[in-house]
N, C-alpha and C. Protein backbone atom coordinates (compact mmCIF):
# COMPACT_ATOMS: atom_id res chain seq x y z
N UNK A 1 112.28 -60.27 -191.43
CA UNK A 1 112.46 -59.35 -192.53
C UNK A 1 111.16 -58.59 -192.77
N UNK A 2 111.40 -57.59 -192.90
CA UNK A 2 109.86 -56.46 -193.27
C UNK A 2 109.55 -57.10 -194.65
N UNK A 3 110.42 -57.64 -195.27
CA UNK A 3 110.07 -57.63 -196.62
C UNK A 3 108.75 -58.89 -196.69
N UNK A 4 108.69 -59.00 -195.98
CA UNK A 4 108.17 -60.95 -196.01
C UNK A 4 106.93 -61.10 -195.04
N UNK A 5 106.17 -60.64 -194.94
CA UNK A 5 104.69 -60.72 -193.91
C UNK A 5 105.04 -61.69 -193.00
N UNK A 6 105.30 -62.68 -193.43
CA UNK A 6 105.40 -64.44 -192.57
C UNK A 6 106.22 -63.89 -191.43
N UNK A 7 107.54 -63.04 -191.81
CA UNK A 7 108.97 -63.10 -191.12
C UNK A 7 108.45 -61.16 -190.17
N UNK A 8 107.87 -60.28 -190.93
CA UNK A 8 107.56 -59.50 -190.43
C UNK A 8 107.84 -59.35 -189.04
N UNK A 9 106.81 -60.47 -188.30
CA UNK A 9 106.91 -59.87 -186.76
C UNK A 9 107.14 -61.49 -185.97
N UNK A 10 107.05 -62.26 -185.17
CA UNK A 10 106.86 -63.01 -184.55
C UNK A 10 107.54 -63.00 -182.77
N UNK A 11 106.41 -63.53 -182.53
CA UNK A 11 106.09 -63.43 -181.23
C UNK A 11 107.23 -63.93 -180.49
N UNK A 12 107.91 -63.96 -179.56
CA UNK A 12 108.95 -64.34 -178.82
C UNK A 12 109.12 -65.44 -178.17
N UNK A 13 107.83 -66.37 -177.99
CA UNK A 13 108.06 -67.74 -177.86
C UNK A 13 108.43 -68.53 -179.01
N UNK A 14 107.75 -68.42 -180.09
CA UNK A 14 107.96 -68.81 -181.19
C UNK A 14 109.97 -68.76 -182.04
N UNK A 15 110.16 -67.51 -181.62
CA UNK A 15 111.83 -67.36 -181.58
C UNK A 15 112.24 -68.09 -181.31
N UNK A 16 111.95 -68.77 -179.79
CA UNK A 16 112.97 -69.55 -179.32
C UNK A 16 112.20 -70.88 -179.69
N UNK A 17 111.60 -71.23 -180.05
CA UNK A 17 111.53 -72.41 -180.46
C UNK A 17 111.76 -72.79 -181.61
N UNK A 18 111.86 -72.03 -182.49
CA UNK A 18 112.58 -71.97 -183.82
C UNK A 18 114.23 -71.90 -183.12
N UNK A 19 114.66 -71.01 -182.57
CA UNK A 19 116.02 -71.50 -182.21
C UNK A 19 116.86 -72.48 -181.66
N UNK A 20 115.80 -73.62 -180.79
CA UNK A 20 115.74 -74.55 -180.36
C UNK A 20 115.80 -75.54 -181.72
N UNK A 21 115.03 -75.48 -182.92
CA UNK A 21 114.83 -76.54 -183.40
C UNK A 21 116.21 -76.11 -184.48
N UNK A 22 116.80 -74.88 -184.95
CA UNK A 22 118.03 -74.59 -185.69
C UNK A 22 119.22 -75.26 -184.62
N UNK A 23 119.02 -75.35 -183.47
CA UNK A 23 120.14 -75.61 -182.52
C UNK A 23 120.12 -77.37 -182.64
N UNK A 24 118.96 -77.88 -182.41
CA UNK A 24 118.61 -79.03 -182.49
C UNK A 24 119.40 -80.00 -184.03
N UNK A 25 118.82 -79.48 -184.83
CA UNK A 25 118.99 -79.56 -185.99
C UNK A 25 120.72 -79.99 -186.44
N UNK A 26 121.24 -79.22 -185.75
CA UNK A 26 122.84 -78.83 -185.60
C UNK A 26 123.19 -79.91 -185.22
N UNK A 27 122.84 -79.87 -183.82
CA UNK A 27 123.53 -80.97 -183.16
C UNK A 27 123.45 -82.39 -183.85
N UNK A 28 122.31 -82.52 -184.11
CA UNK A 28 121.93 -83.69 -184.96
C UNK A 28 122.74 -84.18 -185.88
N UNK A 29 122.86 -83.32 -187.16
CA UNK A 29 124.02 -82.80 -187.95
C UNK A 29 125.19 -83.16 -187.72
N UNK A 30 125.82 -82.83 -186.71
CA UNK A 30 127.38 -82.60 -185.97
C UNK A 30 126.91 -84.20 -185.80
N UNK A 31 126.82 -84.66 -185.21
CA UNK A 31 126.50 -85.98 -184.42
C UNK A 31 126.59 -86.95 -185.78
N UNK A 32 125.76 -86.80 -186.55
CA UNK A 32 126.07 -87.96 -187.42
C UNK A 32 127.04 -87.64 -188.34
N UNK A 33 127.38 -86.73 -188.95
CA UNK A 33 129.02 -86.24 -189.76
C UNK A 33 130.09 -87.50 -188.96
N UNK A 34 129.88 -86.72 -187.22
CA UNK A 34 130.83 -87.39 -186.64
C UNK A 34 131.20 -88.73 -186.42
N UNK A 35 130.20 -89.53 -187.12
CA UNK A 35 129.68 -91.04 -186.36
C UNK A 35 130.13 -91.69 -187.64
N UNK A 36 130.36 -90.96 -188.71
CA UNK A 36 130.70 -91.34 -190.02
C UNK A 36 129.60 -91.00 -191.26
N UNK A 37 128.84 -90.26 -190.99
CA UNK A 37 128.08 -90.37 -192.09
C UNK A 37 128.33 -89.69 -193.21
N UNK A 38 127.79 -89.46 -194.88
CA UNK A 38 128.13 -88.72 -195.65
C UNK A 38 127.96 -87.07 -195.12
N UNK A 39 128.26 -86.20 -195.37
CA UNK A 39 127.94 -84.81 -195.13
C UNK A 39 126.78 -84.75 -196.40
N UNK A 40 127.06 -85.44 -197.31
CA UNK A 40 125.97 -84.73 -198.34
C UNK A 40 125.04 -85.68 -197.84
N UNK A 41 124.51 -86.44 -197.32
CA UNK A 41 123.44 -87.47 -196.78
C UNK A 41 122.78 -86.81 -195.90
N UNK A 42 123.62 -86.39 -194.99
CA UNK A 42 122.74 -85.84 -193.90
C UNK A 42 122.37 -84.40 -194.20
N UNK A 43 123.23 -83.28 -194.84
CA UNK A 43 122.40 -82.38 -194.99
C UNK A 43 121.12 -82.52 -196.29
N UNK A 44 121.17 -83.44 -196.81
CA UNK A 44 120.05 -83.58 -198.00
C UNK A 44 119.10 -84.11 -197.22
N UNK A 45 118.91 -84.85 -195.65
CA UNK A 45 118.00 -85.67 -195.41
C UNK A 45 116.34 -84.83 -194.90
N UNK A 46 115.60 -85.29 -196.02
CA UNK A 46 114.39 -84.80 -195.75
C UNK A 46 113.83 -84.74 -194.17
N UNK A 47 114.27 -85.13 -193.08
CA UNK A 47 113.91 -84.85 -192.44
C UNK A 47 114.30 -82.82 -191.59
N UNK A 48 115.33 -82.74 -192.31
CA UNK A 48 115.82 -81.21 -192.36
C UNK A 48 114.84 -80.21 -192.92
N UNK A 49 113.71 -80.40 -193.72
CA UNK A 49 112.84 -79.60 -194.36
C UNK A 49 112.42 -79.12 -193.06
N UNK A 50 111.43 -79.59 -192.33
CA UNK A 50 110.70 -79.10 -191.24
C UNK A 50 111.78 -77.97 -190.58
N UNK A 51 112.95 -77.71 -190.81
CA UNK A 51 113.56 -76.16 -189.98
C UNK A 51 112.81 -75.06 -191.11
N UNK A 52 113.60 -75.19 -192.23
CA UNK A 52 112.66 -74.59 -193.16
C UNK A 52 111.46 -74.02 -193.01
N UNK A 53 110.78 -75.05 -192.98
CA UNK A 53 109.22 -74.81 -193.11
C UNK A 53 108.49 -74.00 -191.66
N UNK A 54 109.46 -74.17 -190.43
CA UNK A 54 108.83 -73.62 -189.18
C UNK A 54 108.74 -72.16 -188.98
N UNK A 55 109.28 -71.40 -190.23
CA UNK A 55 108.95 -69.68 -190.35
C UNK A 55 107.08 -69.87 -190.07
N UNK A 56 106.45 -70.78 -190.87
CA UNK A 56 105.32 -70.49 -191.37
C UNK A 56 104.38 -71.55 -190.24
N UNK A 57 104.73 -71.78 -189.32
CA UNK A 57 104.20 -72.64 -187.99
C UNK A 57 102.86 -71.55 -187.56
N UNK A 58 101.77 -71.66 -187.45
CA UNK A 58 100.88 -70.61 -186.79
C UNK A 58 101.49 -70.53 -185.21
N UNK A 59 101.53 -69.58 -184.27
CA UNK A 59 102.04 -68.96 -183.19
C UNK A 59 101.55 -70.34 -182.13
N UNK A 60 100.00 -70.55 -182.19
CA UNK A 60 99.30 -71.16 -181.12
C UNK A 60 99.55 -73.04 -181.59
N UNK A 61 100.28 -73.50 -182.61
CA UNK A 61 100.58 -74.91 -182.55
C UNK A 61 102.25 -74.98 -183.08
N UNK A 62 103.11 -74.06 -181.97
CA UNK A 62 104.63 -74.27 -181.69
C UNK A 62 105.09 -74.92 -181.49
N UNK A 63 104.95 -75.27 -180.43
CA UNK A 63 105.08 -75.73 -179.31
C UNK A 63 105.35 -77.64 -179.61
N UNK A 64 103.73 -78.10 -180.08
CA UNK A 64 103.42 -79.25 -180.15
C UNK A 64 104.52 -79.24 -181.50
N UNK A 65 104.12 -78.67 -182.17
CA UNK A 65 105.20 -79.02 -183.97
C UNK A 65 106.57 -79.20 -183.51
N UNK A 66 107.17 -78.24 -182.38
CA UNK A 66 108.69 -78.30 -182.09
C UNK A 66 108.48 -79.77 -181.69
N UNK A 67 108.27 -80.09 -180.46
CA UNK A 67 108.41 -81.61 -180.22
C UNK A 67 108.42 -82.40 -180.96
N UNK A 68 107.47 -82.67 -182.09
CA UNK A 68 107.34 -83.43 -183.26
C UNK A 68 108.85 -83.31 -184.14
N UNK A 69 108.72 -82.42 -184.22
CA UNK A 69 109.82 -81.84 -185.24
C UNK A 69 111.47 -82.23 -184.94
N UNK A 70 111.44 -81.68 -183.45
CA UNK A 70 112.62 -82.18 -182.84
C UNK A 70 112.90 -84.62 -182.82
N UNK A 71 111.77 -84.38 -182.54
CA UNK A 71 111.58 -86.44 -182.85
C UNK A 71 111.85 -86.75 -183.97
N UNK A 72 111.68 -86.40 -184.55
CA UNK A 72 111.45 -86.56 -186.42
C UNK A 72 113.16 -86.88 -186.51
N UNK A 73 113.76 -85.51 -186.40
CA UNK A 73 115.32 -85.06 -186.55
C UNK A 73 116.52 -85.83 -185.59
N UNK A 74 115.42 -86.13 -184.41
CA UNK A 74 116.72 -86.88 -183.93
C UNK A 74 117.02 -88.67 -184.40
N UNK A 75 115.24 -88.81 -184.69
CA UNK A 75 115.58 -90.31 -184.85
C UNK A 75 116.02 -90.43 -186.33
N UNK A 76 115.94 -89.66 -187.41
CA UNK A 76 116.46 -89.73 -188.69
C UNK A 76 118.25 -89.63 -188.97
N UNK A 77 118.46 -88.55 -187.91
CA UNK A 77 119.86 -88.61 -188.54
C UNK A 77 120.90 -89.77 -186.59
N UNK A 78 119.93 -90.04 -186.19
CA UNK A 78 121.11 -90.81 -184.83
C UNK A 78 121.83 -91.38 -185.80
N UNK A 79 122.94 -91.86 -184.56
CA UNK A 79 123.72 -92.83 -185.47
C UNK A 79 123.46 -94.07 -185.98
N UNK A 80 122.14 -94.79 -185.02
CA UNK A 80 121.48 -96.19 -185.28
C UNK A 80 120.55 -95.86 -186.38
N UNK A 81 120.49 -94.86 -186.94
CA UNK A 81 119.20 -94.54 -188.03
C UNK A 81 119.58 -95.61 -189.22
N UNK A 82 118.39 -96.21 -189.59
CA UNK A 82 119.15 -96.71 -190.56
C UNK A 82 118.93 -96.21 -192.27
N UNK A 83 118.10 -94.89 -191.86
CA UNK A 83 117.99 -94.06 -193.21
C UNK A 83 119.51 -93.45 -193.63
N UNK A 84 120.08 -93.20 -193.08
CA UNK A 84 121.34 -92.93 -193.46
C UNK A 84 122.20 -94.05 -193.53
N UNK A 85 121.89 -95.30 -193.67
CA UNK A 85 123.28 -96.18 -194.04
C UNK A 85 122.90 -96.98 -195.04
C-alpha cells in the first residue's frame, strides 16, 4: 500500500517469503481444525502473530526469521502440540 512506508515497496524475495509463511500458516491451520481442534484455539494461537508482524522483517534477516517462524507455527498448532489440547 502507498499509504504505509513499511508496505510501500518490498523487494521480491521478501514477497515470497512472506507468501510462504501466509501459505504455511494455512496449512497449519487446515491441519489442526482437521485433527479436531477448536477453530477459535487455533486461530487465537499466539504463535499466528509472527505472519502479522513479518510486513516489518528488515529485507537482509528474511530469510533466517521465515525458518524460525515457519518452526514456531508448525510445532504449535501439529496435531501432537500439546498447546492446543
Amino acid at each position: 500500500s502507498s499509504f504505509d512506508p513499511v508496505d510501500a515497496s518490498c523487494p521480491p524475495p521478501k514477497q515470497v517469503a512472506m507468501l510462504r509463511l501466509v501459505k504455511a500458516a494455512e496449512d497449519a491451520m487446515t491441519t489442526a481444525v482437521a485433527s479436531g481442534r477448536p477453530v477459535v484455539d487455533v486461530v487465537d494461537h499466539a504463535a499466528l502473530r509472527v505472519v502479522a508482524g513479518a510486513r516489518s522483517w528488515p529485507a537482509d534477516t528474511v530469510q533466517a526469521r521465515l525458518e524460525e517462524a515457519l518452526t514456531t507455527i508448525h510445532q504449535a498448532l501439529s496435531p501432537d502440540s500439546k498447546d492446543l489440547q
